[in-house]
Protein backbone atom coordinates (compact mmCIF):
# COMPACT_ATOMS: atom_id res chain seq x y z
CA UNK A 1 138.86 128.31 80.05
CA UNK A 2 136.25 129.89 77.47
CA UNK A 3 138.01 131.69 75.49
CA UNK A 4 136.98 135.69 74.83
CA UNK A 5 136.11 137.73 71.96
CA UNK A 6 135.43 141.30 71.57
CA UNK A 7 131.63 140.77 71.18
CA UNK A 8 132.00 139.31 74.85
CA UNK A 9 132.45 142.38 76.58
CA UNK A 10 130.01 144.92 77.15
CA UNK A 11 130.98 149.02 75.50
CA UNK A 12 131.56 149.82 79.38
CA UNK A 13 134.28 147.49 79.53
CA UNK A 14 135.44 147.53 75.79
CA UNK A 15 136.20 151.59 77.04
CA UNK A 16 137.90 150.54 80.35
CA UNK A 17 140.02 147.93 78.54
CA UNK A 18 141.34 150.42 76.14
CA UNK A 19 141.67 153.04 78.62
CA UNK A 20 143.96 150.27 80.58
CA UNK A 21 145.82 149.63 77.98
CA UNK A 22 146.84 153.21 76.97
CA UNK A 23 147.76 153.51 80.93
CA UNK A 24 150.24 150.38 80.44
CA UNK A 25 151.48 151.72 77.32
CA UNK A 26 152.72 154.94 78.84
CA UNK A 27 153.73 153.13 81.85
CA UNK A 28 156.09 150.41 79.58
CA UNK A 29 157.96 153.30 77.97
CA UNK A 30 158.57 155.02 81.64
CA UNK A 31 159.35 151.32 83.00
CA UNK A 32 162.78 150.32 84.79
CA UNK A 33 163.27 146.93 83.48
CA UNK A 34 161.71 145.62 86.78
CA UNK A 35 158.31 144.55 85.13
CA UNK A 36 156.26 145.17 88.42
CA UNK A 37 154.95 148.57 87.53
CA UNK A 38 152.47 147.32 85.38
CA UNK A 39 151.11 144.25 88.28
CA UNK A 40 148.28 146.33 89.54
CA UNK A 41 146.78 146.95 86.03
CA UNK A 42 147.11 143.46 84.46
CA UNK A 43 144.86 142.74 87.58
CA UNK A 44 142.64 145.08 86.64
CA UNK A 45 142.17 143.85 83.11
CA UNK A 46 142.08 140.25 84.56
CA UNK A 47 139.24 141.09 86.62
CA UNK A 48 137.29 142.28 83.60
CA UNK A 49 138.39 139.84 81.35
CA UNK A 50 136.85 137.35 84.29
CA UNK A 51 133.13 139.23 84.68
CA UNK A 52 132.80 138.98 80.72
CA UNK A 53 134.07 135.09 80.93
CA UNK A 54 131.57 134.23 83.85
CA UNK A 55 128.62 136.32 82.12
CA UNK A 56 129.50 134.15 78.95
CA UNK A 57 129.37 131.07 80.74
CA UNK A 58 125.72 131.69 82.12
CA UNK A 59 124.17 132.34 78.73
């Protein structure tokens, strides 16, 4: 796998990313213990993180 750096992603993402990350922050100190609340937003930051790798790849 390439391997990502900040200059990778685009400012449109850079925001989302940091945006998802707030959301997980505030949803880790409301968590159970049960580690699934957070599943639906590592996906989203997985599918970002995957359009910046495959964009990097084709330059």
């Amino acid at each position: 796998m390439t391997d990502l750096r900040p200059s990778d992603f685009t400012l449109g993402e850079k925001a989302r990313l940091a945006g998802l990350v707030a959301r997980m922050a505030k949803r880790g100190l409301a968590d159970d213990g049960s580690g699934r609340v957070l599943q639906d937003l590592k996906r989203r930051v997985e599918r970002i993180e995957d359009t910046a790798r495959r964009r990097k790849q084709q330059q």
